[in-house]
Protein backbone atom coordinates (compact mmCIF):
# COMPACT_ATOMS: atom_id res chain seq x y z
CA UNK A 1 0.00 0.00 0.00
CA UNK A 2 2.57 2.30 1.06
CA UNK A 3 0.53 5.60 0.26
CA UNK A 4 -2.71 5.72 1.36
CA UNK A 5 -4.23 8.98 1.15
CA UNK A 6 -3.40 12.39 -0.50
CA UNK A 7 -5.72 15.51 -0.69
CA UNK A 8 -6.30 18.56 -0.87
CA UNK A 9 -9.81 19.75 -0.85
CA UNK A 10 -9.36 20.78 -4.59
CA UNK A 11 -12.49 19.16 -5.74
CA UNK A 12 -14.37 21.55 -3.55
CA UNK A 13 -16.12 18.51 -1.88
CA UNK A 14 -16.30 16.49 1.20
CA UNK A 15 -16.20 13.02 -0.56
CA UNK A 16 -12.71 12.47 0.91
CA UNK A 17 -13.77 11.97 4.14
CA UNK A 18 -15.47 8.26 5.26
CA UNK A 19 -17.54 10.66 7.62
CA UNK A 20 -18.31 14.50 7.98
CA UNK A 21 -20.04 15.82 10.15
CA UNK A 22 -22.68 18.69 8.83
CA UNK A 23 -20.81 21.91 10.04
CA UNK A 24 -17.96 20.86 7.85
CA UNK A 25 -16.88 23.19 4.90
CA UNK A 26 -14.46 23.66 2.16
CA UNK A 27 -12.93 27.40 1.64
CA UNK A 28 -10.75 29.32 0.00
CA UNK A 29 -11.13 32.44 2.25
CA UNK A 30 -7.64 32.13 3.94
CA UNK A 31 -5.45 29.41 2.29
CA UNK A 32 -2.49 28.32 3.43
CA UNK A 33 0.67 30.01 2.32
CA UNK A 34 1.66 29.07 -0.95
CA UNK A 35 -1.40 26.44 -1.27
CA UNK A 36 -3.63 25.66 -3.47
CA UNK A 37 -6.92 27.27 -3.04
CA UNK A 38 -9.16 25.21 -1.21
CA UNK A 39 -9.16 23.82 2.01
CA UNK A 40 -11.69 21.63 4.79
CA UNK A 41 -13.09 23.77 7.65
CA UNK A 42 -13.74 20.83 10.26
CA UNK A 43 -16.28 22.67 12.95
CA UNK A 44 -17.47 19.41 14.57
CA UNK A 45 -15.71 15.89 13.25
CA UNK A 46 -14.45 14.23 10.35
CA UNK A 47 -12.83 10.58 10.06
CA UNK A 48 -10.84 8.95 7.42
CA UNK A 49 -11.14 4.74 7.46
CA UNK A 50 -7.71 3.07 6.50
CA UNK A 51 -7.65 0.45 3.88
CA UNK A 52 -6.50 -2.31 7.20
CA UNK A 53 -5.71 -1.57 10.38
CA UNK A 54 -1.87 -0.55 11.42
CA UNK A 55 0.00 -0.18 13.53
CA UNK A 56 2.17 2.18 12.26
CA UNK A 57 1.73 5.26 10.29
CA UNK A 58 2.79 8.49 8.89
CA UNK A 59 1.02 11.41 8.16
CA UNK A 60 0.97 14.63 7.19
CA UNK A 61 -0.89 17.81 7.43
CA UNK A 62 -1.41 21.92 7.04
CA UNK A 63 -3.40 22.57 9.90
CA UNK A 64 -4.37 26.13 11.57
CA UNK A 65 -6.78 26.70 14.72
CA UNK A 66 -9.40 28.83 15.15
CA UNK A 67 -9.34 28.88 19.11
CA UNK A 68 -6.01 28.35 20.86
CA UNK A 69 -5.56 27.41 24.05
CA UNK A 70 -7.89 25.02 23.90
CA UNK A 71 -7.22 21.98 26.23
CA UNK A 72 -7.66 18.23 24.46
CA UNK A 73 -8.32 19.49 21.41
CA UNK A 74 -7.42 17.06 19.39
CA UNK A 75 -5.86 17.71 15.88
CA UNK A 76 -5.17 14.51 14.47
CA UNK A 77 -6.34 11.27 16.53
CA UNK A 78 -5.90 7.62 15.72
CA UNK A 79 -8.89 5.26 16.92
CA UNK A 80 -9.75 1.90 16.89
CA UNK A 81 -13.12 1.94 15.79
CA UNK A 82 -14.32 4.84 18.08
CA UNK A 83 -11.70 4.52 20.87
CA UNK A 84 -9.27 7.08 20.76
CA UNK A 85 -5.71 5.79 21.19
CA UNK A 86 -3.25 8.88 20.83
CA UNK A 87 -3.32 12.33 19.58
CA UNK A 88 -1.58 15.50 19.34
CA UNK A 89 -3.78 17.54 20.75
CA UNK A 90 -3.08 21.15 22.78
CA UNK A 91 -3.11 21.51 26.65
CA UNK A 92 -4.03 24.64 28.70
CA UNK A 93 -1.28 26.48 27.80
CA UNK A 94 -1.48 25.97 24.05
CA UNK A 95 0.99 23.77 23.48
CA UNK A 96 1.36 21.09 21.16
CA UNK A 97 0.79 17.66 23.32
CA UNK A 98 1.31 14.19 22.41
CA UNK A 99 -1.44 11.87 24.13
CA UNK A 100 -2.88 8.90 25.03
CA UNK A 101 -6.61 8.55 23.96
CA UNK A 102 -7.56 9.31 27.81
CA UNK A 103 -5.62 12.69 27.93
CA UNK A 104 -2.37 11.28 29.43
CA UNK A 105 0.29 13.18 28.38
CA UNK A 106 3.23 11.41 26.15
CA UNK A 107 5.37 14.52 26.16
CA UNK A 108 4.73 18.29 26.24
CA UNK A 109 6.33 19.96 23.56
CA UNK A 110 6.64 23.45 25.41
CA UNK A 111 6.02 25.04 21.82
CA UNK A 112 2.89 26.85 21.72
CA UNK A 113 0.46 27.69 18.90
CA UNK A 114 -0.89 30.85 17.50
CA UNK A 115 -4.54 30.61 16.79
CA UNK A 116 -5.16 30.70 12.80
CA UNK A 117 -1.62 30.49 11.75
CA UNK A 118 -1.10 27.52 9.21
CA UNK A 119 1.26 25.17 10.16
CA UNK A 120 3.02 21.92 8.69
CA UNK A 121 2.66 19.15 10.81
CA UNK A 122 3.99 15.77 10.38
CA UNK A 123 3.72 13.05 12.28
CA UNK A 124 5.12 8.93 12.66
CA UNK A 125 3.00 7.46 15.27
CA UNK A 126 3.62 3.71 16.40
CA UNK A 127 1.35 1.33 18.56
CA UNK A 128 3.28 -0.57 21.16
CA UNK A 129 3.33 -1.36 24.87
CA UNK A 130 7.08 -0.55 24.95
CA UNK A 131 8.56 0.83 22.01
CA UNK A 132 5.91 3.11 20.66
CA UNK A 133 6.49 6.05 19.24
CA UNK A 134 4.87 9.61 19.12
CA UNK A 135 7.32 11.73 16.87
CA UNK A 136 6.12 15.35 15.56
CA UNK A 137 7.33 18.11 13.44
CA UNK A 138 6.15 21.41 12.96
CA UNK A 139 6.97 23.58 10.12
CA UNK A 140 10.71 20.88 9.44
CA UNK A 141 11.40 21.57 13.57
CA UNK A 142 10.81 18.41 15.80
CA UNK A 143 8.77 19.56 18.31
CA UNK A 144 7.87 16.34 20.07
CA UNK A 145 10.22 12.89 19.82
CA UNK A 146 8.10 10.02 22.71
CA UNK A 147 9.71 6.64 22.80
CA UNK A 148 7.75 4.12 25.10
CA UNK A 149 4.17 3.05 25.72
CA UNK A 150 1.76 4.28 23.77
CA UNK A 151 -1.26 1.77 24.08
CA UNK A 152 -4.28 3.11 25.48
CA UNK A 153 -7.66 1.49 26.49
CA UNK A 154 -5.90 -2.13 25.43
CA UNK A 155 -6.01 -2.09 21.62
CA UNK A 156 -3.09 -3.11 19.76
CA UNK A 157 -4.13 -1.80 16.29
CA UNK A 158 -5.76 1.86 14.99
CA UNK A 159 -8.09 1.87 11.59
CA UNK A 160 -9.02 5.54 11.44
CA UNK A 161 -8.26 8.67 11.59
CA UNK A 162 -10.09 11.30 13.52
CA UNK A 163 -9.76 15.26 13.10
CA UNK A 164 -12.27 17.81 15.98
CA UNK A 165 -13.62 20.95 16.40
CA UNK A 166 -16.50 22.32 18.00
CA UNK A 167 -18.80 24.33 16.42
CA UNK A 168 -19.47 27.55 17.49
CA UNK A 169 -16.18 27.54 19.76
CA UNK A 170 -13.57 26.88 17.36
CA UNK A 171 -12.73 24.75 13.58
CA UNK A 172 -9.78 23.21 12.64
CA UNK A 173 -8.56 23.81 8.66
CA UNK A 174 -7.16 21.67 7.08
CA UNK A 175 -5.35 21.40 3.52
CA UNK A 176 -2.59 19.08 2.08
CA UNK A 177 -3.28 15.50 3.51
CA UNK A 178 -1.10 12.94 2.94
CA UNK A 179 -0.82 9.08 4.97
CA UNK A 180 1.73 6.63 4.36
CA UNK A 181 2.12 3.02 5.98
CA UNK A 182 5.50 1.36 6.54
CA UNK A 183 4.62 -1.22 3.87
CA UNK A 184 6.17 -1.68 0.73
CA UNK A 185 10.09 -0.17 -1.30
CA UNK A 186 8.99 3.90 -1.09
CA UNK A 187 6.30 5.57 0.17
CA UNK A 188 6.57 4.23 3.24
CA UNK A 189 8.07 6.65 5.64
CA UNK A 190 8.15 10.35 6.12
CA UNK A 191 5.72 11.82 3.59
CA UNK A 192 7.61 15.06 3.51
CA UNK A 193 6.16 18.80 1.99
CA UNK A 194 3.49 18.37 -0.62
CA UNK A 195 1.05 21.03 -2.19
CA UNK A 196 -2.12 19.15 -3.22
CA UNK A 197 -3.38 20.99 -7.42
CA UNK A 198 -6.08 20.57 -9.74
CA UNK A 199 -5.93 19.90 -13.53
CA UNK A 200 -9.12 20.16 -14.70
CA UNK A 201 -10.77 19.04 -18.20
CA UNK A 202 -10.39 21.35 -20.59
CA UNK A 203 -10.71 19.61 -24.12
CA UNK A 204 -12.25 15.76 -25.11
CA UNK A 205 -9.81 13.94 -27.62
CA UNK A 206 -11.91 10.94 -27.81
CA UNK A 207 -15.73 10.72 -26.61
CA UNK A 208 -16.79 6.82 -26.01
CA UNK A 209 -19.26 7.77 -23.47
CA UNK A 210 -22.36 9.46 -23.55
CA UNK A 211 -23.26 12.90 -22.76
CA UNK A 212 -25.90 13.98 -20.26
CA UNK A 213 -27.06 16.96 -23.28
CA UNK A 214 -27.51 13.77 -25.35
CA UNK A 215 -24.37 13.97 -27.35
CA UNK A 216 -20.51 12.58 -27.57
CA UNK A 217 -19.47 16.57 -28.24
CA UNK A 218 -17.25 18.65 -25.78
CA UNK A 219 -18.13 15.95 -22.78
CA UNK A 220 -15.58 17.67 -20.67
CA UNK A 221 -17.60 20.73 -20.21
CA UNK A 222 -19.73 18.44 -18.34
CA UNK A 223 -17.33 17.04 -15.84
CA UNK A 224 -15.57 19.84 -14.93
CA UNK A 225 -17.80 21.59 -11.84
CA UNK A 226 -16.34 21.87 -8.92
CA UNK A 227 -18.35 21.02 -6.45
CA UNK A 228 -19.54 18.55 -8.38
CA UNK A 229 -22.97 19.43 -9.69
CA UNK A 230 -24.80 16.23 -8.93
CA UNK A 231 -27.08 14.69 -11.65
CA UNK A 232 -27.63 18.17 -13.35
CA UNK A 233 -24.24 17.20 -16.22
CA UNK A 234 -22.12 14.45 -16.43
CA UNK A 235 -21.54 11.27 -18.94
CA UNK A 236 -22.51 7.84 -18.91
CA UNK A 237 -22.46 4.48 -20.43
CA UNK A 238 -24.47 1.58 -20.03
CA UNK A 239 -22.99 -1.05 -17.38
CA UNK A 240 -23.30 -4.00 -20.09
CA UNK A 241 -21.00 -2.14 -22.26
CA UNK A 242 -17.04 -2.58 -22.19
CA UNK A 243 -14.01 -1.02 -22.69
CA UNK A 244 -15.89 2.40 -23.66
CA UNK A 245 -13.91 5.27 -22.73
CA UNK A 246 -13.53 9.34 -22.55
CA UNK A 247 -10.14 11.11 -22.65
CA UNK A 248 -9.71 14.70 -21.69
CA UNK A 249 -6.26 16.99 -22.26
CA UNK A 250 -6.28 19.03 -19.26
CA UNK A 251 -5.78 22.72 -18.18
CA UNK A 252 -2.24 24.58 -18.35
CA UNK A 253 -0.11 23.80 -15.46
CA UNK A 254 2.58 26.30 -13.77
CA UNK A 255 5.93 24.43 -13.11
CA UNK A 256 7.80 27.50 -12.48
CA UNK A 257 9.81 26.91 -8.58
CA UNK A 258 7.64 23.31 -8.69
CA UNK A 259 8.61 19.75 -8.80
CA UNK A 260 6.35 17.70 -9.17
CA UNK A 261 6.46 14.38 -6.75
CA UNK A 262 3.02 12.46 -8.49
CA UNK A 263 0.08 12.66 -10.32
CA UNK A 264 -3.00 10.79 -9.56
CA UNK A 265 -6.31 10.95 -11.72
CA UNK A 266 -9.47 11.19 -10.28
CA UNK A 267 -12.83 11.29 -10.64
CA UNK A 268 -16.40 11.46 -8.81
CA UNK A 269 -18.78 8.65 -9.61
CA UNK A 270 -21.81 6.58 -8.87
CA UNK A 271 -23.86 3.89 -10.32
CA UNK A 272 -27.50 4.20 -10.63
CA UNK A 273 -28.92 0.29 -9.75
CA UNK A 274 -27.58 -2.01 -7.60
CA UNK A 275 -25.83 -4.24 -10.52
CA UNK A 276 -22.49 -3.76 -9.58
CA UNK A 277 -21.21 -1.92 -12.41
CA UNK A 278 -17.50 -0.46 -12.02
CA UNK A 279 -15.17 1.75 -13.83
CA UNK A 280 -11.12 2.37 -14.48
CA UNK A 281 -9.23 5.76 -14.09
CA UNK A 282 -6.05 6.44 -15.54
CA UNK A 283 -3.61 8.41 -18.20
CA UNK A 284 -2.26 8.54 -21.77
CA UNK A 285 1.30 10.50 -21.78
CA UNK A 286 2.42 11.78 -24.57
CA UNK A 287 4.19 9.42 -26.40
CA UNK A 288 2.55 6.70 -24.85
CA UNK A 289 0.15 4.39 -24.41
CA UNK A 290 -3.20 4.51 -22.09
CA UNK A 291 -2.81 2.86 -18.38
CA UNK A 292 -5.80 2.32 -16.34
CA UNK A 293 -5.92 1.37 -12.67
CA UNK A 294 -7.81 -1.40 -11.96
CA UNK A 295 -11.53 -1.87 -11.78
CA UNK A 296 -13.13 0.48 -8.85
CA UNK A 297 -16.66 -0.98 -7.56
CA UNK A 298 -19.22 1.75 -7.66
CA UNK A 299 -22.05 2.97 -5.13
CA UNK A 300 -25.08 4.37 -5.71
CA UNK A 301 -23.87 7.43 -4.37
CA UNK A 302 -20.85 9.80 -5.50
CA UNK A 303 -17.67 9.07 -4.46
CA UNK A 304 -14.38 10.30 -4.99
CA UNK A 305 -12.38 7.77 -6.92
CA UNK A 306 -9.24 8.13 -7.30
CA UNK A 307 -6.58 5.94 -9.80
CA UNK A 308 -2.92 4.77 -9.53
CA UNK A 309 -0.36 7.23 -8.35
CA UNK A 310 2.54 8.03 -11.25
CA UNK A 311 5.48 9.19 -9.31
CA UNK A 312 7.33 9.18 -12.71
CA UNK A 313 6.51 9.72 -16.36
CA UNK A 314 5.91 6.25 -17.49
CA UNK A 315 7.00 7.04 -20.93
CA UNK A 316 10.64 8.48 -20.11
CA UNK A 317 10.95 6.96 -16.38
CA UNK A 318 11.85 10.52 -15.44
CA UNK A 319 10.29 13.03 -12.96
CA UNK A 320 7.28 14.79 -14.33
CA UNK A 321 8.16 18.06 -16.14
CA UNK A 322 5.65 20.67 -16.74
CA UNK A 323 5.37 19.83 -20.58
CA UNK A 324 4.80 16.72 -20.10
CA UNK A 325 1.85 17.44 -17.54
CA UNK A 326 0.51 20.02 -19.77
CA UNK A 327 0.46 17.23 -22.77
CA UNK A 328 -1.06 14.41 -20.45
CA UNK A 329 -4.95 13.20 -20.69
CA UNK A 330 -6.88 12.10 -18.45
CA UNK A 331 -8.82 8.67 -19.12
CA UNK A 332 -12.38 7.11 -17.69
CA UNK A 333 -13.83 4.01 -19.08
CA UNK A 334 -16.80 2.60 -18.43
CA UNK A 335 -19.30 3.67 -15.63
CA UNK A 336 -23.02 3.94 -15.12
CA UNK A 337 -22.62 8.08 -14.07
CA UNK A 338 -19.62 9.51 -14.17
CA UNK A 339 -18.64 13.01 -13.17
């Protein structure tokens, strides 16, 4: 698996999350610092489910507070199920805290927060009765560095993630997710600085699919909303049918002072029966030929799919330049709604 997870609220949606709860937002009113636009305002909860559960993981974050102090709040969490197991979290003071799930402190980092300043946080967390670990950075500074127990309430494994606020008192933003597990040759340590972009659709090179206006013309123009506009445009294709496919060349992307570490198509989908239809996401570089992850099962309502990660060009096996991301399309074959 290695990585997990990475977003970054650019599809102006909540579909990321496993959970949300209604409070929760996306804005671009105060990004981050050299961000993309968009980011999650959490007011009350939000939970990501992990593909198994671990025992180990990395992840990383830009996070900013609305209220600071504020005691046990609890930026990131990891649960089993709903038991919280550790956290780093703030105390009275407004420090950053590592924790156990029941508000034992790991170590106190003495480093206090400023309320609604973005930060970079990263953090390696490891379950274990005596060599768990709880190490944090902030902004490339290790703030916090807990070797020892870190078990809480008995469980020996963690399968979600769990970010708080409360509305009305304070929201935690959020932008620039990424998770890695200690599985596999790369990916599977420090996730390091990311910013999280969107390409969107901006021309359709082939049309297999069928248009919601009735048509195989210009279908990009009707996947391209962000938010997502529901049922109101998108293409389709009858489930029976296979191998049917759009591609899209994409919009004009900035490399200047940017290297880019991987691209990942997406896309936001349903099915409309219970047949279980499914559909494939991937890319055609220039010069190349189509790949397409495998086949992703389909609900009846959206989701947010998203396709194998290309950490390299697949054509030249070298990093991603910004011509060759400007002459990449993006590829969707065969779904019952696709948007």
């Amino acid at each position: 698996m290695a990585r997990l997870y990475t977003d970054g609220a650019e599809q102006r949606n909540l579909l990321f999350w496993d959970f949300t709860s209604s409070q929760s937002t996306v804005s671009n009113t105060n990004p981050p610092p050299y961000a993309s636009d968009y980011y999650y305002g959490i007011y009350w909860e939000a939970w990501k489910d992990l593909p198994v559960p671990l025992t180990e993981i990395y992840l990383r974050a830009r996070v900013a507070h609305e209220r600071v102090p504020w005691e046990y709040f609890g930026t990131m969490i990891f649960r089993n199920d709903t038991t919280p197991i550790a956290k780093l979290s703030q105390d009275a003071m407004g420090h950053w805290v590592a924790t156990k799930g029941d508000h034992t402190i790991l170590q106190d980092s003495g480093v206090s927060l400023v309320q609604n300043q973005w930060y970079l946080v990263e953090i390696y967390f490891k379950l274990h009765d005596t060599s768990g670990r709880f190490v944090t950075y902030v902004d490339g500074t290790k703030i916090i560095d807990y070797t020892g127990n870190t078990v809480c309430y008995n469980k020996t494994t963690f399968d979600n993630l769990y970010f708080n606020g409360i509305n009305g008192i304070g929201a935690l933003f959020m932008d620039d997710i990424a998770v890695n597990d200690t599985s596999g040759d790369e990916d599977n340590s420090w996730c390091g600085d990311g910013i999280v972009g969107r390409q969107p659709p901006t021309g359709t090179s082939h049309a297999g699919l069928m248009g919601s206006d009735g048509n195989q013309v210009d279908n990009h123009l009707l996947i391209d909303d962000t938010p997502h506009d529901s049922d109101t445009t998108y293409v389709w294709e009858d489930g029976a049918h296979g191998g049917l496919n759009d591609k899209y060349t994409l919009g004009s992307f900035d490399g200047e002072n940017k290297r880019i570490l991987r691209v990942i198509p997406q896309t936001i989908a349903r099915k409309t029966t219970a047949t279980g239809h499914r559909c494939r996401i991937g890319i055609l570089p220039d010069g190349g030929s189509t790949d397409l992850s495998g086949e992703i099962n389909l609900n009846t309502s959206y989701q947010l799919l998203s396709g194998n990660q290309y950490k390299t060009n697949p054509v030249t096996g070298l990093d991603w330049t910004e011509e060759d991301v400007n002459a990449l399309q993006a590829v969707i074959q065969i779904g019952t709604c696709v948007q």
